[in-house]
Protein backbone atom coordinates (compact mmCIF):
# COMPACT_ATOMS: atom_id res chain seq x y z
CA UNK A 1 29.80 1.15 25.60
CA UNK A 2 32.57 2.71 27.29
CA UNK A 3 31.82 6.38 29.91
CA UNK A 4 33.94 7.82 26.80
CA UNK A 5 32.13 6.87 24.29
CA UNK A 6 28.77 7.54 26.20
CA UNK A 7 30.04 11.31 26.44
CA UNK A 8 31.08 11.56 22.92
CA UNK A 9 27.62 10.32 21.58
CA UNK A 10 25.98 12.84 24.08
CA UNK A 11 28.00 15.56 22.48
CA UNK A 12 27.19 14.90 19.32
CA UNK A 13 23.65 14.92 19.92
CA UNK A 14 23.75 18.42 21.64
CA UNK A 15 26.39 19.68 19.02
CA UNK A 16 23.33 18.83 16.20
CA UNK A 17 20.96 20.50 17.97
CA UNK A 18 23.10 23.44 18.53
CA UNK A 19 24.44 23.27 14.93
CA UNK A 20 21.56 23.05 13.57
CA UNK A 21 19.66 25.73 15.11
CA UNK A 22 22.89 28.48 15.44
CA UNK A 23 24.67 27.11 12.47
CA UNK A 24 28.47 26.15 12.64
CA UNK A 25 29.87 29.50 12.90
CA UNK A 26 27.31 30.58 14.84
CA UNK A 27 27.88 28.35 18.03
CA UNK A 28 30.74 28.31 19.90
CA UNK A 29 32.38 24.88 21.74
CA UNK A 30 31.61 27.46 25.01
CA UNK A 31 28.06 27.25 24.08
CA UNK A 32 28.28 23.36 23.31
CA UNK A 33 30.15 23.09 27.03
CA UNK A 34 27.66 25.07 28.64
CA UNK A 35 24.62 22.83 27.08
CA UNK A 36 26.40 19.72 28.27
CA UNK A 37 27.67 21.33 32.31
CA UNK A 38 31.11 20.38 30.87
CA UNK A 39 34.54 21.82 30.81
CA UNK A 40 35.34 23.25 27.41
CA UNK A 41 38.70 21.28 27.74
CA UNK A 42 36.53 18.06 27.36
CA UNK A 43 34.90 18.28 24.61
CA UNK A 44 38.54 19.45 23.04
CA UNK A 45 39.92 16.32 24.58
CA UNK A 46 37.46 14.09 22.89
CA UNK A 47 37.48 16.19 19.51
CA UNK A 48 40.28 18.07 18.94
CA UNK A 49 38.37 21.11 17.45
CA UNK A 50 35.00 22.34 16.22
CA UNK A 51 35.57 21.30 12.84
CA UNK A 52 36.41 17.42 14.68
CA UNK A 53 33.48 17.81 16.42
CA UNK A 54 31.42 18.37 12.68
CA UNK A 55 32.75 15.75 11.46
CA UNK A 56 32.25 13.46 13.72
CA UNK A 57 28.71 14.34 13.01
CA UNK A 58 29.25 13.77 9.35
CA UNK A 59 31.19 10.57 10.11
CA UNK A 60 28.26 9.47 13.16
CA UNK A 61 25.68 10.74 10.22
CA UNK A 62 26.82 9.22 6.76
CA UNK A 63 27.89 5.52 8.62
CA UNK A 64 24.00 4.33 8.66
CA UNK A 65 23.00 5.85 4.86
CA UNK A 66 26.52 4.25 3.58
CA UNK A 67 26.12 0.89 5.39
CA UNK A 68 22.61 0.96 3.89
CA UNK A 69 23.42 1.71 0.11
CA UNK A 70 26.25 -0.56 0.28
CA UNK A 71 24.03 -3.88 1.43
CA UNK A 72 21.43 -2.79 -1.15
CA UNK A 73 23.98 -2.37 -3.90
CA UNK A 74 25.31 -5.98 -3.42
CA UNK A 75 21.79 -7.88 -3.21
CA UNK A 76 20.97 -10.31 -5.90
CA UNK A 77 17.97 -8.67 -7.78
CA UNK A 78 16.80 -7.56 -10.73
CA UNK A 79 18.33 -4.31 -11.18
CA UNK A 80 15.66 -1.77 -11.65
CA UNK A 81 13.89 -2.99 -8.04
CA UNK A 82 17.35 -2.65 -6.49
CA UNK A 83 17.21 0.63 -7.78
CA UNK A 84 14.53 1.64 -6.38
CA UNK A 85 15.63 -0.10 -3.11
CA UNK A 86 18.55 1.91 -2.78
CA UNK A 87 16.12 5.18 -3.05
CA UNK A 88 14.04 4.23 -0.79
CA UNK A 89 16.84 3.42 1.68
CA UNK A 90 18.48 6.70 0.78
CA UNK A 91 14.98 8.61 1.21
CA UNK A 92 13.68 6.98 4.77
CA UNK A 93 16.95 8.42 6.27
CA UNK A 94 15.55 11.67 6.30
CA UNK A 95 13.29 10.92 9.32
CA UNK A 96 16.55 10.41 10.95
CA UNK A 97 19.27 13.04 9.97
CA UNK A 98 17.06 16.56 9.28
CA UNK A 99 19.11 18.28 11.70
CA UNK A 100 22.52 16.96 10.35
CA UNK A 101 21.45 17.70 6.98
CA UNK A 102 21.08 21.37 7.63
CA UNK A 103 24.28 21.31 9.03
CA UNK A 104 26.32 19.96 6.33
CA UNK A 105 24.44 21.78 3.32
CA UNK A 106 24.86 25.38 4.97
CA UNK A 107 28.43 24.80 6.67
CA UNK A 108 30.63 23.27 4.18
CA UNK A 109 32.59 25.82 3.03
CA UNK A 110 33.68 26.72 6.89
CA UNK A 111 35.68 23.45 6.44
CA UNK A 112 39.66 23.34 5.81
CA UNK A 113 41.31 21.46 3.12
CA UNK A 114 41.19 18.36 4.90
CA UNK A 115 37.87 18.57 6.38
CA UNK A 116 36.82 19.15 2.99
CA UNK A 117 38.44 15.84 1.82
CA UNK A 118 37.13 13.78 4.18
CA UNK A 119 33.59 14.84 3.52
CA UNK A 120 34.31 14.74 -0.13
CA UNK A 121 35.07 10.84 0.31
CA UNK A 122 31.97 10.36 1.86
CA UNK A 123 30.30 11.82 -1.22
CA UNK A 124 32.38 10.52 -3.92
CA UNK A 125 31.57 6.95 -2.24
CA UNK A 126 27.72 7.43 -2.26
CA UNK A 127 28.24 8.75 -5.66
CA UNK A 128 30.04 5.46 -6.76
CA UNK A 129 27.34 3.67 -5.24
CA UNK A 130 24.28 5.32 -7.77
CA UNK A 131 26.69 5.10 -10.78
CA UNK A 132 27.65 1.62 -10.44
CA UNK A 133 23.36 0.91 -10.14
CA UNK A 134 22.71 2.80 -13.22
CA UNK A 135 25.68 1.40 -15.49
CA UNK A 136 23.77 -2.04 -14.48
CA UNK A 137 20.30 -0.11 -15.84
CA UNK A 138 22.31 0.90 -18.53
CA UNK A 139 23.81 -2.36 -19.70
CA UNK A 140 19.86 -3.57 -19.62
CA UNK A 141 18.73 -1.03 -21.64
CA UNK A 142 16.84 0.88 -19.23
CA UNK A 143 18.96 4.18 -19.08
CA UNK A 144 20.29 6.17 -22.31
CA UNK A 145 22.06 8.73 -21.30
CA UNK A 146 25.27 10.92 -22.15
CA UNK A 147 26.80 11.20 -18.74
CA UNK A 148 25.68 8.80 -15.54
CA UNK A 149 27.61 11.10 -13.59
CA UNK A 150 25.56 13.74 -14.74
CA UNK A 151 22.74 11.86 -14.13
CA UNK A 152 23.55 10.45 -10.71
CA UNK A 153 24.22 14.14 -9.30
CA UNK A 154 20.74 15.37 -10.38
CA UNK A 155 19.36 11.86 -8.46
CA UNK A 156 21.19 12.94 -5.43
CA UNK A 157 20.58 16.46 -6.09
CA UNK A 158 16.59 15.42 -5.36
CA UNK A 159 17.56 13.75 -2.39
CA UNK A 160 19.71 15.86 -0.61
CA UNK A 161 16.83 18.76 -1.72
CA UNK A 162 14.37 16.20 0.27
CA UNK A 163 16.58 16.45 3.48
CA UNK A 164 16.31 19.96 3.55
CA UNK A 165 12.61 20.54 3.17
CA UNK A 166 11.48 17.26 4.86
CA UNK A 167 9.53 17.59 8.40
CA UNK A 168 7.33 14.61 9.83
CA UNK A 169 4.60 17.02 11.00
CA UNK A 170 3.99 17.60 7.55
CA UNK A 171 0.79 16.71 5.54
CA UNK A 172 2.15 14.32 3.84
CA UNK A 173 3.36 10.81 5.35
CA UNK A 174 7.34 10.23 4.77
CA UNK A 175 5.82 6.53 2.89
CA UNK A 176 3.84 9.12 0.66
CA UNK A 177 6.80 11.29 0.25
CA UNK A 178 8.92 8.38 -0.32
CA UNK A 179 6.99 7.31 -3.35
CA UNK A 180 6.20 10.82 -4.95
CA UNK A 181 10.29 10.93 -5.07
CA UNK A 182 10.71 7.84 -6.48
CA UNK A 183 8.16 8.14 -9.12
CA UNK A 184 9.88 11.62 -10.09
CA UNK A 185 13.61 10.38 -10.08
CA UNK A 186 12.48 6.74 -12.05
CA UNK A 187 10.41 9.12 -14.81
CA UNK A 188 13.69 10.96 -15.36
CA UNK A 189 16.05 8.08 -15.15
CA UNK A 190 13.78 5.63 -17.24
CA UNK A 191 13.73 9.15 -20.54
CA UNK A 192 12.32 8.48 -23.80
CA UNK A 193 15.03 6.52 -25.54
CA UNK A 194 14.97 3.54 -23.04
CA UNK A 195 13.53 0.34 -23.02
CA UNK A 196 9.81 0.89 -22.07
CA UNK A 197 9.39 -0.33 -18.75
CA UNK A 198 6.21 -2.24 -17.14
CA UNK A 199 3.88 0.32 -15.21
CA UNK A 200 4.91 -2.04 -12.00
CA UNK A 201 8.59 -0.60 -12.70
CA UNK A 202 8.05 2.98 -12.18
């Protein structure tokens, strides 16, 4: 790794804490500077701005989850455990990206039009990724529903809920978390009018 890309990463990590903790409009790249006992010029050098710096986060953030969903989605297996899979991949991030997600779901609409796109990609493609798995449910009988769309936004609506609550002093562990979710989101995905699954499946 490069000194650049050393400084970059260690910008990043003091731009989530700050982020987190101030909010986006709430720090400045002076206060980010003055963390890091660097020239303000530097961390526009590297970034451009203070929306590049955000998404850089977003970019630094999403790059694990996506990479993850994306090897689970192509695995040979029966389609209702990669289902689950890719939820429990999606869920264990949290121990991970708390910070970030308290960023992104307070601070979106500070973005412009094209940091708006950019971070709308990320979503459409995660998106893809749980409508593509359920179509496969579907075609199997497992899911009856009127709109996967529909459906796949309230699944990531539970998830993206469970980044913002989520803390690993809690009194639950995140493997006990992770299976409460999953049991919730395969109860609603698996309604009335599909094919009964085994009490292994849910």
């Amino acid at each position: 790794m490069t000194d650049a890309q050393k400084n970059k990463n260690m910008i990043i990590k003091v731009a989530i804490d700050l982020f987190s903790a101030k909010g986006f409009k709430g720090t400045s790249i002076r206060d980010i500077a003055h963390a890091m006992g660097m020239s303000i010029s530097n961390i526009y050098h590297y970034f451009g701005s203070k929306e590049g710096l955000w998404l850089a986060i977003l970019e630094h953030s999403s790059e694990g989850v996506l990479d993850e969903l994306r090897q689970v989605s192509e695995l040979k297996m029966e389609p209702l455990d990669r289902f689950k899979l890719l939820l429990e991949k999606h869920i264990r991030r949290s121990k991970y990206h708390t910070k970030e997600a308290k960023i992104f779901f307070i601070d979106e609409e500070h973005l412009t039009e094209e940091g708006n796109e950019i971070n709308q990609k990320i979503q459409r493609e995660i998106l893809g990724i749980y409508i593509k798995e359920l179509r496969n449910l579907e075609a199997m009988g497992y899911v009856y529903c009127k709109s996967l769309t529909v459906l796949a936004f309230n699944i990531l609506g539970v998830i993206n809920w469970q980044l913002r609550w989520y803390r690993p002093e809690g009194s639950m562990s995140l493997e006990e978390i992770c299976q409460a979710i999953i049991s919730f989101v395969m109860h609603g995905v698996l309604g009335p009018h599909a094919k009964n699954p085994s009490a292994n499946d849910l």
